[in-house]
C-alpha atoms as a PDB file:
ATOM      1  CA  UNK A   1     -18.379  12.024  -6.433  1.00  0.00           C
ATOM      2  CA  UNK A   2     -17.081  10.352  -3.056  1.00  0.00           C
ATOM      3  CA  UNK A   3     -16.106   6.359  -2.982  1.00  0.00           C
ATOM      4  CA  UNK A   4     -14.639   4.389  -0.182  1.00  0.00           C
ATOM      5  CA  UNK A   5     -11.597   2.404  -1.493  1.00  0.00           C
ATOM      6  CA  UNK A   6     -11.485  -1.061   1.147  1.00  0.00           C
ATOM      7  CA  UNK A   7      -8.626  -2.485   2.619  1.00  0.00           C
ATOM      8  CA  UNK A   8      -8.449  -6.457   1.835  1.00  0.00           C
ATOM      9  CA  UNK A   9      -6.363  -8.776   3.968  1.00  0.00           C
ATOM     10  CA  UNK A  10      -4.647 -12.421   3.175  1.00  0.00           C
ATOM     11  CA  UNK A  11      -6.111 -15.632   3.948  1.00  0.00           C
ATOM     12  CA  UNK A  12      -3.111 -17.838   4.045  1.00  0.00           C
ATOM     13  CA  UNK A  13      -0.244 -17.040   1.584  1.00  0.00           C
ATOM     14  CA  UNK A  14       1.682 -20.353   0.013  1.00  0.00           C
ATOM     15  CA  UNK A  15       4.976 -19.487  -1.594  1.00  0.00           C
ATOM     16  CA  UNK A  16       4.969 -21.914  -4.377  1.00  0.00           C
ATOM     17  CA  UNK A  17       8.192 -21.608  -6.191  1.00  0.00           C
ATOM     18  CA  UNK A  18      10.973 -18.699  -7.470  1.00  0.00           C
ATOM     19  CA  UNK A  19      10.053 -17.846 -11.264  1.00  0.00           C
ATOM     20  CA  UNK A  20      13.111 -17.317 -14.014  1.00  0.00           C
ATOM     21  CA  UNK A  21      11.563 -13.624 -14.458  1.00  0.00           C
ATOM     22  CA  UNK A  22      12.789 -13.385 -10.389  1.00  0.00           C
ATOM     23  CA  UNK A  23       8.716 -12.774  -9.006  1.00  0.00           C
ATOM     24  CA  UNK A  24       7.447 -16.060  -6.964  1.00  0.00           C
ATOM     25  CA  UNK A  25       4.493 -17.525  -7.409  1.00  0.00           C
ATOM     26  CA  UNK A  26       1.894 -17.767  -4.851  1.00  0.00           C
ATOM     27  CA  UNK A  27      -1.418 -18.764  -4.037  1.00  0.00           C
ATOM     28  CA  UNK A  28      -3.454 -16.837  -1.405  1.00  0.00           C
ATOM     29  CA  UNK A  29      -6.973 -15.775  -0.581  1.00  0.00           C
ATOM     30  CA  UNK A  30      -7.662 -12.526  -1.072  1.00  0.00           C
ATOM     31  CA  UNK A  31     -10.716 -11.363   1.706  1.00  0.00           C
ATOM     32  CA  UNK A  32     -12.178  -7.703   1.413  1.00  0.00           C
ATOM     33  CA  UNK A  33     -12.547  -5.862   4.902  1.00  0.00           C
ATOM     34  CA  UNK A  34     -14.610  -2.898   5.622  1.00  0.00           C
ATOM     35  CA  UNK A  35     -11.382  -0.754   6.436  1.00  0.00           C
ATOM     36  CA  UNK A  36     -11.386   2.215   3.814  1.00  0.00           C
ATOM     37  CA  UNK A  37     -10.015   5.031   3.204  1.00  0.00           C
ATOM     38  CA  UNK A  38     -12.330   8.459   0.871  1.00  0.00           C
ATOM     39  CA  UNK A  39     -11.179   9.067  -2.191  1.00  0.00           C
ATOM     40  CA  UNK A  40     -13.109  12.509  -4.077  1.00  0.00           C
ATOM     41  CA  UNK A  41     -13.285  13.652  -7.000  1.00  0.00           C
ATOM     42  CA  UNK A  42     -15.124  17.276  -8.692  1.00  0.00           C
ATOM     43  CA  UNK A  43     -14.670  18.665 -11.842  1.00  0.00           C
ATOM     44  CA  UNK A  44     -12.673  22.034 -11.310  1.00  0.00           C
ATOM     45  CA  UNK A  45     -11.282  24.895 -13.394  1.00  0.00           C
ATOM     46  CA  UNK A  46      -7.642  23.730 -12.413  1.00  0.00           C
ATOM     47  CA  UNK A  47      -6.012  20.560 -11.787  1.00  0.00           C
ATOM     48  CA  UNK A  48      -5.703  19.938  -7.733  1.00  0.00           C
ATOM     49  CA  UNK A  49      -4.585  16.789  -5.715  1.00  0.00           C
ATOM     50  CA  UNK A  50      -5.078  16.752  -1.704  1.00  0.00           C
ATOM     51  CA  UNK A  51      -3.810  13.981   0.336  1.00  0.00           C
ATOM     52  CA  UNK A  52      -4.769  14.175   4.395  1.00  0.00           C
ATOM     53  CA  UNK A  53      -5.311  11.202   7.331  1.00  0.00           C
ATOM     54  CA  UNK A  54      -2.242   9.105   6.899  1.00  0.00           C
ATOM     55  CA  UNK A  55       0.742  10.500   5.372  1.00  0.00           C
ATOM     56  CA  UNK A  56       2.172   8.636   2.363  1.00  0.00           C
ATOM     57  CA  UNK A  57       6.008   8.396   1.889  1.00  0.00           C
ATOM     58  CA  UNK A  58       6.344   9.073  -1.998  1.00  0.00           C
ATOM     59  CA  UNK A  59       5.982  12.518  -3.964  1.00  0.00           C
ATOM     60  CA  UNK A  60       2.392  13.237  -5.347  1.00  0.00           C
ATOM     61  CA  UNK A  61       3.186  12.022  -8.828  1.00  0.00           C
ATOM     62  CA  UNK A  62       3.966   8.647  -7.855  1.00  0.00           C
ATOM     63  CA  UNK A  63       0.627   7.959  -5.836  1.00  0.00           C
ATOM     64  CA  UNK A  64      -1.378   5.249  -7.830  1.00  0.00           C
ATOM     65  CA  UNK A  65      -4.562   7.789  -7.764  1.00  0.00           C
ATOM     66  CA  UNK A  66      -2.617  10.183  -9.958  1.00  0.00           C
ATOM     67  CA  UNK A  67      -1.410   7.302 -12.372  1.00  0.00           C
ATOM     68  CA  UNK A  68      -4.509   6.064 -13.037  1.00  0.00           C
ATOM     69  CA  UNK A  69      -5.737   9.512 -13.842  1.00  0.00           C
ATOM     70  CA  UNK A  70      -3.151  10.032 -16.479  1.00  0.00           C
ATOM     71  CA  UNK A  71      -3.401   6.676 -17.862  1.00  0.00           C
ATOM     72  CA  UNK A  72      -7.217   7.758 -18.162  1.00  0.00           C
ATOM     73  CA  UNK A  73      -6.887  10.669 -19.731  1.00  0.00           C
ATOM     74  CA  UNK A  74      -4.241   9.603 -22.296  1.00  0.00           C
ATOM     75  CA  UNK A  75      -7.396   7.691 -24.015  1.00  0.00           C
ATOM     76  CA  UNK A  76     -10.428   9.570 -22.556  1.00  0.00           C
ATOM     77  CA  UNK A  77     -11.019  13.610 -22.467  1.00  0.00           C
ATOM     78  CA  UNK A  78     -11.457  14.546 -19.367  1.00  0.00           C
ATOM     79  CA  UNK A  79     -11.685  18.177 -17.390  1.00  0.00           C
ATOM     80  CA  UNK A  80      -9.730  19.801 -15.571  1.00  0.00           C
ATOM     81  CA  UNK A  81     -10.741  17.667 -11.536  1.00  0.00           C
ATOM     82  CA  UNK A  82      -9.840  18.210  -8.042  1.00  0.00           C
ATOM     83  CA  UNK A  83      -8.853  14.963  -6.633  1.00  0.00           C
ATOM     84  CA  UNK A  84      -9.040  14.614  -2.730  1.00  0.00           C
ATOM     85  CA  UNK A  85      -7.961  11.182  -1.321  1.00  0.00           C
ATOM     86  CA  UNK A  86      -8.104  10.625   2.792  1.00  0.00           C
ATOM     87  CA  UNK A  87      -6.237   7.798   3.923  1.00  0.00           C
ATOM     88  CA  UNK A  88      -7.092   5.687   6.704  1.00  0.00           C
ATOM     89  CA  UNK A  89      -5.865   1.971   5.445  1.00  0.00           C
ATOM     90  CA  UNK A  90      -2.271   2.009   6.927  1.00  0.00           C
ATOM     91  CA  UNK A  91       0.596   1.681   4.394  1.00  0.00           C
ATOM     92  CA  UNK A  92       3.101  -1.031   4.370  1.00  0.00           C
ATOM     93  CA  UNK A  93       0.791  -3.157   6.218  1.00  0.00           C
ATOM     94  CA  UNK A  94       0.034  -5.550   3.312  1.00  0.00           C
ATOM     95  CA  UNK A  95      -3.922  -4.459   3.641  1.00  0.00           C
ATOM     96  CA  UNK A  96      -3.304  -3.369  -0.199  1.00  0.00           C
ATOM     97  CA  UNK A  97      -4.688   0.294   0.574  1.00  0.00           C
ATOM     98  CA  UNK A  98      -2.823   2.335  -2.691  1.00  0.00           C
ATOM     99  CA  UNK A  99      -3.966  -0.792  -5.177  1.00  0.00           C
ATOM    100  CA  UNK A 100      -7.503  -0.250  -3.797  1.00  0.00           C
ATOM    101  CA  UNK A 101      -7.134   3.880  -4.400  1.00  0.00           C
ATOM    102  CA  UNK A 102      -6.174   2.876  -7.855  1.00  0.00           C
ATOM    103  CA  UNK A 103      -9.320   0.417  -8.645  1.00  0.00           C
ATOM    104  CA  UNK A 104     -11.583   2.947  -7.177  1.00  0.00           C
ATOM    105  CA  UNK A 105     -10.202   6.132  -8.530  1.00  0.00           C
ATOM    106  CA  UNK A 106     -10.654   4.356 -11.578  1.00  0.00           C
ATOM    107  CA  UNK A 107     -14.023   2.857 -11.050  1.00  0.00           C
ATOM    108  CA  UNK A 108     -14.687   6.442 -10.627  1.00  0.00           C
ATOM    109  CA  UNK A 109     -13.774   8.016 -13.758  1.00  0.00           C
ATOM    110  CA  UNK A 110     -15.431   5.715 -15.677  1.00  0.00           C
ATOM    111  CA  UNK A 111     -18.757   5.838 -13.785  1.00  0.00           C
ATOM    112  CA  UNK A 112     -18.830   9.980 -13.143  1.00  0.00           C
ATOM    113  CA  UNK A 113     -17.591  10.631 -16.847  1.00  0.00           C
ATOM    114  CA  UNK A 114     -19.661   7.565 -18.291  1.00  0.00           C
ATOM    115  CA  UNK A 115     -16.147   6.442 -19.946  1.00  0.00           C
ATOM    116  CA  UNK A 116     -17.988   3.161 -21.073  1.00  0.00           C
ATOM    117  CA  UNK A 117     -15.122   0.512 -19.372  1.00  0.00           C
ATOM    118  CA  UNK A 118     -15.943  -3.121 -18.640  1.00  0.00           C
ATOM    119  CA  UNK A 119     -14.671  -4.552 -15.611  1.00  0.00           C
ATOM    120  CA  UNK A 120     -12.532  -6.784 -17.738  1.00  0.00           C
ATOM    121  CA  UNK A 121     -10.800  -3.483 -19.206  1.00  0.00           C
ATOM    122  CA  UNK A 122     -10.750  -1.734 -15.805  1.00  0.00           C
ATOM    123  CA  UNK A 123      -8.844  -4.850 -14.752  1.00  0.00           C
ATOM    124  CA  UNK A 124      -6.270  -4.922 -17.409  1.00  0.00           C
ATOM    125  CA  UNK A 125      -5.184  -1.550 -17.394  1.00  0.00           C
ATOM    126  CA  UNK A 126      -4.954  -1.814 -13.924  1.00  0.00           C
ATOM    127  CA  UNK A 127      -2.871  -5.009 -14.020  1.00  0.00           C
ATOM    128  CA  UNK A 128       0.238  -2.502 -15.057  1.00  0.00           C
ATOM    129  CA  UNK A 129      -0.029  -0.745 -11.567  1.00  0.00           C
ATOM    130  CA  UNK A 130       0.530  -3.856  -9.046  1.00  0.00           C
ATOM    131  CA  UNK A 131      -0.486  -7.449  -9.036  1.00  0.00           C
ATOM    132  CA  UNK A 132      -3.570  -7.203  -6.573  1.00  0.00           C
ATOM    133  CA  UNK A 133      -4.831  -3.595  -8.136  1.00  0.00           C
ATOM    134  CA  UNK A 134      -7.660  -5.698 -10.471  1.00  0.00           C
ATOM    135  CA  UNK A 135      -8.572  -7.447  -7.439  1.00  0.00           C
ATOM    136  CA  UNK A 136     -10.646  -4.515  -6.252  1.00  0.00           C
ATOM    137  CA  UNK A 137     -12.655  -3.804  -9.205  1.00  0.00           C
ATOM    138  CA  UNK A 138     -15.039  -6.842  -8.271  1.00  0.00           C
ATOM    139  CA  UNK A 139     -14.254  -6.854  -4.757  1.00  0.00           C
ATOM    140  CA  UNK A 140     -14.782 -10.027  -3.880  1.00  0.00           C
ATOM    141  CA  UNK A 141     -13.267 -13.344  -2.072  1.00  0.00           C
ATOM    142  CA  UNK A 142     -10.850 -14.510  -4.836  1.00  0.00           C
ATOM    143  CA  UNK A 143      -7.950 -17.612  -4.878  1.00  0.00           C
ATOM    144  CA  UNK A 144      -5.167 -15.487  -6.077  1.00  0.00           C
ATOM    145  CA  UNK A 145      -2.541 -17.547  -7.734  1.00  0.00           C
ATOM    146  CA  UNK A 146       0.499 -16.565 -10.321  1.00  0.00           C
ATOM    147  CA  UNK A 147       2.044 -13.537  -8.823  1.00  0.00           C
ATOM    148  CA  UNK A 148      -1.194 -12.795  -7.409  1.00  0.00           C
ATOM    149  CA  UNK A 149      -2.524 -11.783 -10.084  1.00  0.00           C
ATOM    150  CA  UNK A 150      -5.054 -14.423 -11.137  1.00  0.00           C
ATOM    151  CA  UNK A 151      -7.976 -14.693  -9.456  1.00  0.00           C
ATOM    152  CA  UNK A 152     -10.408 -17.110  -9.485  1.00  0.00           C
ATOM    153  CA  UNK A 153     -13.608 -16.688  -7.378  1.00  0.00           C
ATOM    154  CA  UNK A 154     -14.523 -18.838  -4.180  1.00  0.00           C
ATOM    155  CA  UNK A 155     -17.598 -19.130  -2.112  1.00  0.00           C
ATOM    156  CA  UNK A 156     -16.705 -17.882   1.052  1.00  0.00           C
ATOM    157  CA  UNK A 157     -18.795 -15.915   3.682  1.00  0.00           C
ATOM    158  CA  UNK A 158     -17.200 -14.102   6.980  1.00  0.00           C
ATOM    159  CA  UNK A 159     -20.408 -12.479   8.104  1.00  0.00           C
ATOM    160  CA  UNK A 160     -21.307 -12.735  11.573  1.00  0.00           C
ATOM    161  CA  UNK A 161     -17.475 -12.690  12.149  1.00  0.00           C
ATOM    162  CA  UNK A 162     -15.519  -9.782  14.176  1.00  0.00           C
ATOM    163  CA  UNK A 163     -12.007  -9.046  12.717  1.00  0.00           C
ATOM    164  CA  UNK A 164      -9.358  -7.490  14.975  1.00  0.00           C
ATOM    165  CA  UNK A 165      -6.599  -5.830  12.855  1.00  0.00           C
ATOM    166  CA  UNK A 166      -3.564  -4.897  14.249  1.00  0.00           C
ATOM    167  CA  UNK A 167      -0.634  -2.824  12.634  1.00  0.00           C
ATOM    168  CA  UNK A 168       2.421  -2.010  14.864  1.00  0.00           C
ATOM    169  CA  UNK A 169       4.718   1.323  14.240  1.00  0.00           C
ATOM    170  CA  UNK A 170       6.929  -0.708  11.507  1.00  0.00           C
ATOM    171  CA  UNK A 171       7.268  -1.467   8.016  1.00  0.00           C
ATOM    172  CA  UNK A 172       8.297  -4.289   6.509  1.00  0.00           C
ATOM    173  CA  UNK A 173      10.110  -4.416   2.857  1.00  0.00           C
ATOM    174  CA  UNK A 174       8.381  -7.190   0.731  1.00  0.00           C
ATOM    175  CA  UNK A 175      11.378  -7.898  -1.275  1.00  0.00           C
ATOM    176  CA  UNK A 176      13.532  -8.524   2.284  1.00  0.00           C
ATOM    177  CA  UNK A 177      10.241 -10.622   3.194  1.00  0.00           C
ATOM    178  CA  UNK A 178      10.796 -12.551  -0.316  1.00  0.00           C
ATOM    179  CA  UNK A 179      14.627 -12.912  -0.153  1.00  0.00           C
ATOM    180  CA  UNK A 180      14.286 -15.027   3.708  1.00  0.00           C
ATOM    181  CA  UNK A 181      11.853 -17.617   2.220  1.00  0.00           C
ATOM    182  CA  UNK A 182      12.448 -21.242   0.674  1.00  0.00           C
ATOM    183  CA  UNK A 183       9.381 -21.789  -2.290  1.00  0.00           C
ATOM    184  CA  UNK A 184       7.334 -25.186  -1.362  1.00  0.00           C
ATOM    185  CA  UNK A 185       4.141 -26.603  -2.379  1.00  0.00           C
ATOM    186  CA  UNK A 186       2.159 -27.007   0.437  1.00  0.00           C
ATOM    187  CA  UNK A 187       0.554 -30.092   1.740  1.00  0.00           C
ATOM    188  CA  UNK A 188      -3.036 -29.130   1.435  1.00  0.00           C
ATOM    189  CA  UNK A 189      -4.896 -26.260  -1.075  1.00  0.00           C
ATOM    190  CA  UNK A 190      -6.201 -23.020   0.446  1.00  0.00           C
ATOM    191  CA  UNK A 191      -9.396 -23.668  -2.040  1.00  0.00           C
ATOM    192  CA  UNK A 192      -9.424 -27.144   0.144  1.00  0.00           C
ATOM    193  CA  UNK A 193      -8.907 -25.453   3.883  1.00  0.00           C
ATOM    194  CA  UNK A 194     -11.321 -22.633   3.572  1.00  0.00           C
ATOM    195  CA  UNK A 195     -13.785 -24.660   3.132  1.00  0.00           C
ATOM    196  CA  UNK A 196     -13.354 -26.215   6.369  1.00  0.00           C
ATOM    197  CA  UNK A 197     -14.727 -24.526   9.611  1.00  0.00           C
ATOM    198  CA  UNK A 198     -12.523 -21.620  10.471  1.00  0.00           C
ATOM    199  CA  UNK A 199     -11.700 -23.157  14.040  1.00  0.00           C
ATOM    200  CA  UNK A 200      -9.623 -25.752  12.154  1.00  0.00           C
ATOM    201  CA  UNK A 201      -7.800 -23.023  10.044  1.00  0.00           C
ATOM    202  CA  UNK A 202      -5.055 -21.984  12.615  1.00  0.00           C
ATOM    203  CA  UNK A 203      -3.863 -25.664  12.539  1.00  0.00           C
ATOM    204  CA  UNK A 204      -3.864 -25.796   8.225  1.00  0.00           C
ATOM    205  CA  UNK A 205      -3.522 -22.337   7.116  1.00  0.00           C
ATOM    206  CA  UNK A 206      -0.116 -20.530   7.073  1.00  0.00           C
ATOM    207  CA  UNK A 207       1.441 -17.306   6.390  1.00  0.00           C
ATOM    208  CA  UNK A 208       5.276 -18.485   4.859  1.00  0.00           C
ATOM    209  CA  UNK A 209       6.213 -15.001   4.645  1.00  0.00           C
ATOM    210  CA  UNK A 210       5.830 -15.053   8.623  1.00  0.00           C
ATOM    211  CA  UNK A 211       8.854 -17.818   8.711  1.00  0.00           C
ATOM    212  CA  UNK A 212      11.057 -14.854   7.556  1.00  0.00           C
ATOM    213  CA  UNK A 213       9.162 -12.065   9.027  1.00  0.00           C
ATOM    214  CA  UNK A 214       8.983 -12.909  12.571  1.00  0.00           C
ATOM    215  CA  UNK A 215      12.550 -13.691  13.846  1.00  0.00           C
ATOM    216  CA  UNK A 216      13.402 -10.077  12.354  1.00  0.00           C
ATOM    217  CA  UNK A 217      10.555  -8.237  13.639  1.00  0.00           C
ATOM    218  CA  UNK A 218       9.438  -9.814  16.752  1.00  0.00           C
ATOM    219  CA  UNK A 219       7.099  -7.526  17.556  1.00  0.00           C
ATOM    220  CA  UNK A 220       4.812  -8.828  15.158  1.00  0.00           C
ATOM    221  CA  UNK A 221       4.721 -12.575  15.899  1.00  0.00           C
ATOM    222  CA  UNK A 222       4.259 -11.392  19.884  1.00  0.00           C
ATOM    223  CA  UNK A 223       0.552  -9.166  18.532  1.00  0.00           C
ATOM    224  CA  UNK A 224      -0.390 -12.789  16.536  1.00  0.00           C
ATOM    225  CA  UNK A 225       0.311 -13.977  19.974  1.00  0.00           C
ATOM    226  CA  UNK A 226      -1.673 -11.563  22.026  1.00  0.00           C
ATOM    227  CA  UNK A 227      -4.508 -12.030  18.936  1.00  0.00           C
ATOM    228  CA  UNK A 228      -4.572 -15.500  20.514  1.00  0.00           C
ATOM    229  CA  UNK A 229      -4.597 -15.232  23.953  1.00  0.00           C
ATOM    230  CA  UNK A 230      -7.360 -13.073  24.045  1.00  0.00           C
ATOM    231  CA  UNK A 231      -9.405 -15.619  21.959  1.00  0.00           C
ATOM    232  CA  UNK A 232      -9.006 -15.133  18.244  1.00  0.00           C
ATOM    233  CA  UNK A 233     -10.352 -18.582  16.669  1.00  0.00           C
ATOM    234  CA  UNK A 234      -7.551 -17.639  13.699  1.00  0.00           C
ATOM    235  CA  UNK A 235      -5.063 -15.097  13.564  1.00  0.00           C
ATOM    236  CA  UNK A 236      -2.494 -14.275  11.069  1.00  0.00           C
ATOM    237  CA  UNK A 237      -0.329 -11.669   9.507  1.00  0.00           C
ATOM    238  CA  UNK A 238      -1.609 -10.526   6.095  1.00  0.00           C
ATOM    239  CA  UNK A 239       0.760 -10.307   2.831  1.00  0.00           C
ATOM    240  CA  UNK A 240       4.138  -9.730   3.441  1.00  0.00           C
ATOM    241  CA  UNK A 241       3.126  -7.588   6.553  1.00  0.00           C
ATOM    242  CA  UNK A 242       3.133  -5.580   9.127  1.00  0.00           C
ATOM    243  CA  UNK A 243      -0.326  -5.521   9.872  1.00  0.00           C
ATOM    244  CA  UNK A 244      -1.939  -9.161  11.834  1.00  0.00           C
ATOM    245  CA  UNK A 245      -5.530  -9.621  12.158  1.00  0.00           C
ATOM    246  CA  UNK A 246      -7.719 -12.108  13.854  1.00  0.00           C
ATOM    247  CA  UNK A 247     -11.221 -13.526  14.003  1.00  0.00           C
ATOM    248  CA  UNK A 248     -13.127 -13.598  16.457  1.00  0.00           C
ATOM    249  CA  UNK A 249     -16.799 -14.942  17.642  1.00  0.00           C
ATOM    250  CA  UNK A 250     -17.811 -11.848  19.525  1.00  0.00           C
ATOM    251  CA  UNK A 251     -16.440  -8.320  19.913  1.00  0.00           C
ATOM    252  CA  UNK A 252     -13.152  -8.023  21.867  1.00  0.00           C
ATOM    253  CA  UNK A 253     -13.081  -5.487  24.482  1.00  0.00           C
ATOM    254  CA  UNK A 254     -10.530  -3.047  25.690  1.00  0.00           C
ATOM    255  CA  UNK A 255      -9.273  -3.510  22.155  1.00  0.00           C
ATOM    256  CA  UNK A 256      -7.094   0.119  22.291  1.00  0.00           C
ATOM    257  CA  UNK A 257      -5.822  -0.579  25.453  1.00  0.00           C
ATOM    258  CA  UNK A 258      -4.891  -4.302  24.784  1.00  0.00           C
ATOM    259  CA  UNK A 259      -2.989  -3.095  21.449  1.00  0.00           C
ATOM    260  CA  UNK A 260      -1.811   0.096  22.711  1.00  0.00           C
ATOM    261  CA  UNK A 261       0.843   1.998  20.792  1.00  0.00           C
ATOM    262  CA  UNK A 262      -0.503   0.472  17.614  1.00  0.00           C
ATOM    263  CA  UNK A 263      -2.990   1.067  15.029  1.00  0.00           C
ATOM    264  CA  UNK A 264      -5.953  -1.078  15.624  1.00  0.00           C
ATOM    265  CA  UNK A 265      -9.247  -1.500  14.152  1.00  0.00           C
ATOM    266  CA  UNK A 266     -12.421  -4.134  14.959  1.00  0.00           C
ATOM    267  CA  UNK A 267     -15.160  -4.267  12.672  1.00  0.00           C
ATOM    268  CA  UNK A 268     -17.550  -6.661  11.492  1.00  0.00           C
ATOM    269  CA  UNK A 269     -17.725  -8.767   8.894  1.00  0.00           C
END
């Protein structure tokens, strides 16, 4: 059985206040993209795990596919699989690729093995892997608040929309991103400003982990820049970063050779 594990990306991300357990909490929009990555799985007479496309920086064990098959089979019987996972969502990009390999793989199991899981069950045992992981188990537009990890759905509709994403050749560590930032409630709601047009987002909707991202990786604010220029109606970088995105009316061209020497995706919404 073969599923396509999405990337999402952030719509705005308000850094509300520091929390005594040391997280922050947050409100955001989280907005699936069609950016995915394959994720495989057969039953096999021995236990095998391939990982090609992008190459992940952590030992087999620790990828989130491979947890959510043990916490599977520690309630469920299972046999003996060969798991194949492709990546093509870049890591450390905040695009949330590994917490959408987890949803899916298990989204998987249950459905191939007919394991019997609600989406509400899916979602809490997922909820022990990463704050967004439940998020792709419905896959839809959600108002993440807490931690980002409580989602409420919104009515929102990109189609008709072309979405630029941009990563450039860096990472950028989430808890550095947290430590740079001052908590403040903002002035207006995300729930409020997506409900506006999106040409009156750039002036409303803000990224605060860019305040602390930028001056330390410039090249990053410069591609929200160059997003601009060539026309994006509303550009932004997602999460915690490095990856930017922007929206545009019609298809951009040249798109490789405007963002060269960075990974770079259009696709329509």
């Amino acid at each position: 059985m073969i599923l396509y594990p999405n990337a999402k990306i952030n719509l705005g991300l308000n850094i509300i206040s520091r929390r005594p357990d040391g997280y922050h909490d947050i409100e955001t929009v989280f907005y699936p993209i069609p950016l995915q990555d394959a994720l495989e799985v057969k039953a096999s007479d021995h236990f095998s795990f391939r990982l090609s496309g992008n190459q992940l920086d952590c030992a087999a064990g620790d990828n989130l596919v491979i947890r959510v098959l043990q916490m599977v089979e520690a309630d469920y019987k299972l046999p003996e699989l060969d798991v194949h996972l492709f990546k093509h969502i870049p890591s450390g990009a905040g695009l949330g690729g590994g917490s959408s390999d987890a949803a899916f793989m298990m989204k998987l199991l249950n459905e191939q093995f007919e394991l019997g899981m609600s989406e509400d069950e899916m979602e809490t045992r997922l909820s022990s892997l990463g704050a967004d992981c439940p998020f792709f188990v419905r896959n839809r537009p959600v108002f993440a608040t807490g931690i980002g990890n409580v989602f409420t759905p919104i009515d929102l509709d990109l189609k008709g929309w072309t979405l630029v994403l941009v990563k450039p050749d860096v990472n950028v560590s989430t808890r550095d991103a947290y430590a740079a930032v001052q908590p403040q409630q903002p002035a207006l709601s995300l729930t409020e400003i997506v409900k506006k047009p999106v040409e009156e987002w750039q002036e409303l909707m803000h990224n605060d982990f860019e305040v602390s991202v930028f001056p330390r990786y410039p090249e990053i604010a410069a591609l929200k820049d160059l997003l601009l220029d060539q026309g994006a109606v509303f550009a932004a970088m997602s999460g915690s970063g490095s990856a930017v995105y922007g929206l545009f009316r019609q298809p951009l061209e040249h798109v490789d050779e405007t963002f060269s020497g960075c990974f770079v995706r259009q696709r329509q919404l």
